[in-house]
N, C-alpha and C. Protein backbone atom coordinates (compact mmCIF):
# COMPACT_ATOMS: atom_id res chain seq x y z
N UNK A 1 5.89 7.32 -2.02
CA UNK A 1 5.87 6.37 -3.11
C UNK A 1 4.48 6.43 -3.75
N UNK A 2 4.53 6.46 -5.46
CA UNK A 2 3.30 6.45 -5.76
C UNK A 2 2.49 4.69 -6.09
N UNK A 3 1.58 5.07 -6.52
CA UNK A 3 1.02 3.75 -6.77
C UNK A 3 1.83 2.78 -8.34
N UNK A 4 2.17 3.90 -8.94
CA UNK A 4 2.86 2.65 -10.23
C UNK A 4 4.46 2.93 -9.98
N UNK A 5 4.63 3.18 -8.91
CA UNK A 5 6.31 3.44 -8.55
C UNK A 5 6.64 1.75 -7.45
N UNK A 6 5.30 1.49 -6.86
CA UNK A 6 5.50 0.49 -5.77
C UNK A 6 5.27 -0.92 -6.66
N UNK A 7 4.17 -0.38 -8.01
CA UNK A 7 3.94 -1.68 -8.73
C UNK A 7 5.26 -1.92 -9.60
N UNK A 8 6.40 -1.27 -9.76
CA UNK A 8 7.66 -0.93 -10.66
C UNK A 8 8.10 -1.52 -10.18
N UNK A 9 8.53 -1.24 -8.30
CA UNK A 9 9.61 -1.69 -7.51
C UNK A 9 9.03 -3.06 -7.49
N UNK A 10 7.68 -3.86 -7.39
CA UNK A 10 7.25 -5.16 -6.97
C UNK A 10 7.99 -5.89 -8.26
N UNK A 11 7.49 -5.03 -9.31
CA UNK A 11 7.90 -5.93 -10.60
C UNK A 11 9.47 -6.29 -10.88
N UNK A 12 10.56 -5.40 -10.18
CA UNK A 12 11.70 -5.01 -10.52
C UNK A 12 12.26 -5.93 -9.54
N UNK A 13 11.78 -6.40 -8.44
CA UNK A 13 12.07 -7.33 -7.53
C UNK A 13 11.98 -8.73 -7.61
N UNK A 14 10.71 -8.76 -8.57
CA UNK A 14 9.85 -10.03 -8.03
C UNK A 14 8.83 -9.94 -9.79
N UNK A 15 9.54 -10.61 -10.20
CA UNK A 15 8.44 -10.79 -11.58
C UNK A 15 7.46 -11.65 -12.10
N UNK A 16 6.01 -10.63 -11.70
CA UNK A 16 4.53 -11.17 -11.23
C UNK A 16 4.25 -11.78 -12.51
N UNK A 17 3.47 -12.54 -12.47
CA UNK A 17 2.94 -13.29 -13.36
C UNK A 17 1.40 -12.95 -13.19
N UNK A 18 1.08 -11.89 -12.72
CA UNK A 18 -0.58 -11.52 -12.31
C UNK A 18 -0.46 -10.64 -13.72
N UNK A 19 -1.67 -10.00 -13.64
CA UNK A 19 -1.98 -8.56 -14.29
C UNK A 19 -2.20 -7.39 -13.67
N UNK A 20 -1.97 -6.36 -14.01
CA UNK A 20 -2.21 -5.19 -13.25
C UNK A 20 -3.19 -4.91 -12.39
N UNK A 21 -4.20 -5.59 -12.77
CA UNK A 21 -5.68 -5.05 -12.12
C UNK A 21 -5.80 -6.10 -10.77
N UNK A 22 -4.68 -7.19 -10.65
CA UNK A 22 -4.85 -7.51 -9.10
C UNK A 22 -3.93 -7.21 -8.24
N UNK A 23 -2.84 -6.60 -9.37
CA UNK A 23 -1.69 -5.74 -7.65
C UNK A 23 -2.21 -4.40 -7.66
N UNK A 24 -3.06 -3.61 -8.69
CA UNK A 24 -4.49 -2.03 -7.96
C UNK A 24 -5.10 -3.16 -6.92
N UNK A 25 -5.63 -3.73 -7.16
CA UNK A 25 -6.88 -4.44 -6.16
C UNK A 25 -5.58 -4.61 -4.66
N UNK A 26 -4.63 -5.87 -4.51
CA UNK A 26 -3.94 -5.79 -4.01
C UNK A 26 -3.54 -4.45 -3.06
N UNK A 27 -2.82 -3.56 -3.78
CA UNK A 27 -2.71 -2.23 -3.05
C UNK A 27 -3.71 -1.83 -2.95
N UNK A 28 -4.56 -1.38 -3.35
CA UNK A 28 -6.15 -0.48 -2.39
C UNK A 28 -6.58 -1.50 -1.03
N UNK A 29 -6.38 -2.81 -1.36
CA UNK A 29 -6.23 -3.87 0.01
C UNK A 29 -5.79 -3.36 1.53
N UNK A 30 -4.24 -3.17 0.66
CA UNK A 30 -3.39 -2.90 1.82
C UNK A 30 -3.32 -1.88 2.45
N UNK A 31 -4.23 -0.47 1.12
CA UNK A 31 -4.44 0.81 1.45
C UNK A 31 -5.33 1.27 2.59
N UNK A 32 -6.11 0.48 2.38
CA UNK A 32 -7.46 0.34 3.06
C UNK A 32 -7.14 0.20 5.03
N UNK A 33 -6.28 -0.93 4.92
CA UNK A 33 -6.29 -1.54 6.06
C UNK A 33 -5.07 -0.52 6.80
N UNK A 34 -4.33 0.12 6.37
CA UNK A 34 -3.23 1.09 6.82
C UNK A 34 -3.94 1.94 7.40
N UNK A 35 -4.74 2.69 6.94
CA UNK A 35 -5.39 3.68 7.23
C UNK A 35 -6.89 3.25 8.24
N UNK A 36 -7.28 2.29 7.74
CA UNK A 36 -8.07 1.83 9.22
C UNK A 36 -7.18 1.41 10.13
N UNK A 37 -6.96 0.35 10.04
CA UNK A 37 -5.66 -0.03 11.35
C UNK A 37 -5.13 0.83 12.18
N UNK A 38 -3.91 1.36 11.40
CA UNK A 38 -3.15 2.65 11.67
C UNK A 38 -3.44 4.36 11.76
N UNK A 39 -3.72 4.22 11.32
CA UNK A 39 -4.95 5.93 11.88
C UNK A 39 -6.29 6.30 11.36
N UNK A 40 -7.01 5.25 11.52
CA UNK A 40 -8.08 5.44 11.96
C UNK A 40 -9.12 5.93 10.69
N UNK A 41 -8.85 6.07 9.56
CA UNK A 41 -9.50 6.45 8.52
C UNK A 41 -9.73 5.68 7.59
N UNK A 42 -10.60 6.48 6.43
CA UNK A 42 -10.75 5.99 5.30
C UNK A 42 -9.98 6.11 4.48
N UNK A 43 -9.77 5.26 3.52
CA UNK A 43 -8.98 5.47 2.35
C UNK A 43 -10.03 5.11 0.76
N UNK A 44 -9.72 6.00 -0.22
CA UNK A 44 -9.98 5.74 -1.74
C UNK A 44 -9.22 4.28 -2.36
N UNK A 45 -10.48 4.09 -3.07
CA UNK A 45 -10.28 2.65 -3.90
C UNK A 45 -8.75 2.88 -4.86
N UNK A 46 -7.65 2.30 -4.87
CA UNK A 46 -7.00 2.10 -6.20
C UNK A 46 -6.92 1.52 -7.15
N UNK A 47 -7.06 2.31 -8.53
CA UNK A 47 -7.36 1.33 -9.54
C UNK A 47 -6.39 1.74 -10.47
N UNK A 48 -6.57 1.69 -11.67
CA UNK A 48 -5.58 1.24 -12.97
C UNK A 48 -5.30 3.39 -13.07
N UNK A 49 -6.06 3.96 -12.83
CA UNK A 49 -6.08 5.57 -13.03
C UNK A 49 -5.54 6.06 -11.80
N UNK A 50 -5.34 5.70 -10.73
CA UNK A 50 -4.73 5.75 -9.62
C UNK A 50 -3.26 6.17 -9.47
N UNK A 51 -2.67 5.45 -11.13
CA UNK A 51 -0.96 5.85 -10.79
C UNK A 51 -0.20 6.98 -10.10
N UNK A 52 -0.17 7.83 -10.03
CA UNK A 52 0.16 8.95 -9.77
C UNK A 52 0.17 9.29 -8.12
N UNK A 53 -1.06 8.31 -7.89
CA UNK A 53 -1.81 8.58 -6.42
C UNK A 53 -0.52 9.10 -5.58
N UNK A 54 0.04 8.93 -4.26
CA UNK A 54 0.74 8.90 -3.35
C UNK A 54 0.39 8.05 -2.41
N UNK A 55 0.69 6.79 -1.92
CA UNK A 55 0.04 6.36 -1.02
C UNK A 55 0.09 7.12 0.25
N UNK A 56 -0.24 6.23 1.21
CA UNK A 56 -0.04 6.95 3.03
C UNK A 56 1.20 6.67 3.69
N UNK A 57 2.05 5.52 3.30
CA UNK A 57 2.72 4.96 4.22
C UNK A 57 4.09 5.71 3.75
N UNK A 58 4.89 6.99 4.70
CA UNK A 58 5.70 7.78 3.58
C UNK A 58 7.35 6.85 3.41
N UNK A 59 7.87 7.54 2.84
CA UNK A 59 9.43 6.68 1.88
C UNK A 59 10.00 6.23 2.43
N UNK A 60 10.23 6.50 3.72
CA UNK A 60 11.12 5.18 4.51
C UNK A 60 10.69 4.24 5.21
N UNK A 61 9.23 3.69 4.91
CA UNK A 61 8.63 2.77 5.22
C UNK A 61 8.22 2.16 4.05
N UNK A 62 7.86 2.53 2.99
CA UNK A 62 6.78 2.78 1.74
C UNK A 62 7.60 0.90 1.52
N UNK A 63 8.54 0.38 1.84
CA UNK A 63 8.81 -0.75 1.11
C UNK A 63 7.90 -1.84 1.61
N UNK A 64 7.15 -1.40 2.29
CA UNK A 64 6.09 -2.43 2.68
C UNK A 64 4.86 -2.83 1.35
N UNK A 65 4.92 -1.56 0.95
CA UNK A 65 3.80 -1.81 -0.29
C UNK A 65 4.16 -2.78 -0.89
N UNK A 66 5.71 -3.09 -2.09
CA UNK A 66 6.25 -4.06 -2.90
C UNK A 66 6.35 -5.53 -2.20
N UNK A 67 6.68 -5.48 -0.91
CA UNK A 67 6.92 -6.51 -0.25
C UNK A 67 4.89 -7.39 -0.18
N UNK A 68 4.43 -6.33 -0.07
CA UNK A 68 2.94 -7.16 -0.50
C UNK A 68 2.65 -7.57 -1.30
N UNK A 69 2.50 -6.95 -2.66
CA UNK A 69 2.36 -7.17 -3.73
C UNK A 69 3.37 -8.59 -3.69
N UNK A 70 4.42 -8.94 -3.29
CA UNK A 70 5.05 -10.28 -3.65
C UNK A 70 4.62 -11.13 -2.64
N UNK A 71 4.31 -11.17 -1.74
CA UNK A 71 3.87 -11.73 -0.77
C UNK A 71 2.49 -12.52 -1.00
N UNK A 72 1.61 -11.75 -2.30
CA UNK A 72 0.07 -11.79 -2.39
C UNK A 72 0.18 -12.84 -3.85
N UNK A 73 1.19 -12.35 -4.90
CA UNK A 73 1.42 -13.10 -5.47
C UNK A 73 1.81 -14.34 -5.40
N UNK A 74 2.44 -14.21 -4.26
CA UNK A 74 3.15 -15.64 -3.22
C UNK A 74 1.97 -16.64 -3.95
N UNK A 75 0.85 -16.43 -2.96
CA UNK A 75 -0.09 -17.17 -2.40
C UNK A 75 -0.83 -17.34 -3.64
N UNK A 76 -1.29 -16.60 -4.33
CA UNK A 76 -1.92 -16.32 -5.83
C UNK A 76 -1.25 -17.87 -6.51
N UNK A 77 -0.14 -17.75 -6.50
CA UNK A 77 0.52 -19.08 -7.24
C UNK A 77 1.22 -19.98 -6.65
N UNK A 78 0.08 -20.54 -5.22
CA UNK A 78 0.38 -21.17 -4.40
C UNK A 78 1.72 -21.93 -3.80
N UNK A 79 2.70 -20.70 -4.31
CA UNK A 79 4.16 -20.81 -3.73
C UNK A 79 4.08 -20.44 -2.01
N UNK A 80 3.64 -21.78 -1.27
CA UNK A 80 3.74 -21.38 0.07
C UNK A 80 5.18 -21.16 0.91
N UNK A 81 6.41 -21.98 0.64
CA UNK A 81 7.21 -21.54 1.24
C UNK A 81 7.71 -19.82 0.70
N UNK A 82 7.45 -19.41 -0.34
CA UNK A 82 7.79 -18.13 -0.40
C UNK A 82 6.85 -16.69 -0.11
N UNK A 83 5.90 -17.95 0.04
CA UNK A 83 4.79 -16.58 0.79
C UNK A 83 5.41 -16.61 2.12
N UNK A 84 5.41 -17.64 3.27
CA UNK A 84 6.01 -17.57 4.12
C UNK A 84 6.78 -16.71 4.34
N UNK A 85 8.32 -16.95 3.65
CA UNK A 85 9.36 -16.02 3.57
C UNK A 85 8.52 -14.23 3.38
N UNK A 86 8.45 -14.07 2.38
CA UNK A 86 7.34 -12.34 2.05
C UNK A 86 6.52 -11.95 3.01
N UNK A 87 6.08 -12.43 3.77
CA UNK A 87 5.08 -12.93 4.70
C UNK A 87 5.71 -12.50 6.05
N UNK A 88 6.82 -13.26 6.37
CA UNK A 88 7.84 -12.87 7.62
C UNK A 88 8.26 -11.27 7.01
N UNK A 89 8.76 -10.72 6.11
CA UNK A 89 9.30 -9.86 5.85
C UNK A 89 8.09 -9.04 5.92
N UNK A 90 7.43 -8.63 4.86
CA UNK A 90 6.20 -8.04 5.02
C UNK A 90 5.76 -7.56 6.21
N UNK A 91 5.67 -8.73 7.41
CA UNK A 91 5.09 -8.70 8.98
C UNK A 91 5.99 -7.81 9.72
N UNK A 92 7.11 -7.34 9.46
CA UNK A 92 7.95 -7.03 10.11
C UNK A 92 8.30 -5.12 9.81
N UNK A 93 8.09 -5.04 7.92
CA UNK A 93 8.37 -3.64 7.62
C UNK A 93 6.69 -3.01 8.29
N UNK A 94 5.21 -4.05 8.30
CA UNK A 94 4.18 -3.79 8.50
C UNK A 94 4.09 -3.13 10.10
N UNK A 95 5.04 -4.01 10.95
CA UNK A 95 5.21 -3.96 12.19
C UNK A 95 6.12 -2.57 12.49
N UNK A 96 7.33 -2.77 11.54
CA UNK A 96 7.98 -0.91 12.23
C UNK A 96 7.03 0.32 11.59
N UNK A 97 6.43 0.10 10.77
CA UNK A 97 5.89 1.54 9.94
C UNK A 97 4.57 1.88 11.40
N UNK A 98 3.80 0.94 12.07
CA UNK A 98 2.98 1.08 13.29
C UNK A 98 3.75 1.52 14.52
N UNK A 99 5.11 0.95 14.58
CA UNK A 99 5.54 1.70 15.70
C UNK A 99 5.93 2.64 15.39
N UNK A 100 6.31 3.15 14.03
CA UNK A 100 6.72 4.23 14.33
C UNK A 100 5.24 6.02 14.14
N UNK A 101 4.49 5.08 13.77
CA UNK A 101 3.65 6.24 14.09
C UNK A 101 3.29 6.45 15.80
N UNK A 102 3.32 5.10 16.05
CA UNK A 102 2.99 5.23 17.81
C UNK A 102 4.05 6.19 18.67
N UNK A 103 5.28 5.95 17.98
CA UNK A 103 6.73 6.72 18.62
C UNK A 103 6.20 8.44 18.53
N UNK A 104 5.20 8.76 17.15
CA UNK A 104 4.99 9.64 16.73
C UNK A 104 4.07 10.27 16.73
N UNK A 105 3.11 9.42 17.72
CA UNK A 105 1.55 9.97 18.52
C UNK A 105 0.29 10.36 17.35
N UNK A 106 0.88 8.97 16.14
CA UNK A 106 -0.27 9.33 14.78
C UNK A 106 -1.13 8.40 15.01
N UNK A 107 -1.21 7.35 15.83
CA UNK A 107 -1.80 6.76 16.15
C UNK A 107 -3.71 6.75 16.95
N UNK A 108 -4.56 6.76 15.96
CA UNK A 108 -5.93 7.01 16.88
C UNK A 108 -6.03 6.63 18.12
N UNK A 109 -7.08 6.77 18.95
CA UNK A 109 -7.10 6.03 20.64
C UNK A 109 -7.62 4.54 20.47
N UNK A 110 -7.96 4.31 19.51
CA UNK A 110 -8.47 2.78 19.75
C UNK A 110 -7.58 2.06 18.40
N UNK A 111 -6.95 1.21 18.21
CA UNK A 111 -6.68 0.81 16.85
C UNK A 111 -6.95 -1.04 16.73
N UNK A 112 -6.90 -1.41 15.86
CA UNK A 112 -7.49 -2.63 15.28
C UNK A 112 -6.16 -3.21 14.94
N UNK A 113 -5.32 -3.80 15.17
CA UNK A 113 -4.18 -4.36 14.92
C UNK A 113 -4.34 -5.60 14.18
N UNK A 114 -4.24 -5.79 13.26
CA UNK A 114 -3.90 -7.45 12.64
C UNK A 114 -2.95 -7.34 11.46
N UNK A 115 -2.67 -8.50 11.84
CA UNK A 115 -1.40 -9.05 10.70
C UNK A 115 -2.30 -9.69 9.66
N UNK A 116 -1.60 -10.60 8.36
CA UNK A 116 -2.05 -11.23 7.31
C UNK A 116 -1.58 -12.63 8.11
């Protein structure tokens, strides 16, 4: 999934009332922490020129990205029971995409685990 394919699917789901430049900020967020968390690296900033990018997390997980982006907006417009809800969901696609790198030995030797 690329970066304006996940901001498509967020929008096509869930219609943000943000601007673009805080679901880039948003995703380079989440980019960031995938790749530290989950294997152990760095990741590049995403911004508005970014579209095209590919993120890390590949297509049969990748629905974790959109599910953030609504989740972040949640909170942005202090809709707490529906952050909640995004929030449970989110925690959960966040939670299989880690096991399944662990199933898959992509996992570094030390990792940093946290939820939102």
């Amino acid at each position: 999934m690329t970066v304006e394919e996940a901001i498509d699917r967020a929008s096509l789901l869930y219609p943000a009332s943000k601007d673009n430049n805080d679901l880039y900020g948003w995703l380079s967020e989440l980019e960031a922490r995938i790749c530290k968390e989950i294997h152990g690296t760095d990741s590049e900033k995403i911004t508005s020129s970014s579209g095209a990018r590919t993120l890390t997390v590949p297509d049969a997980y990748a629905e974790l990205y959109p599910l953030y982006l609504m989740m972040k907006t949640d909170l942005a417009n202090s809709d707490i029971a529906r952050f909640n809800n995004h929030s449970a969901v989110f925690n959960r696609a966040y939670s299989d995409y880690a096991d399944y790198c662990t199933r898959n030995g992509e996992l570094p030797e030390t990792v940093y685990y946290t939820l939102p």
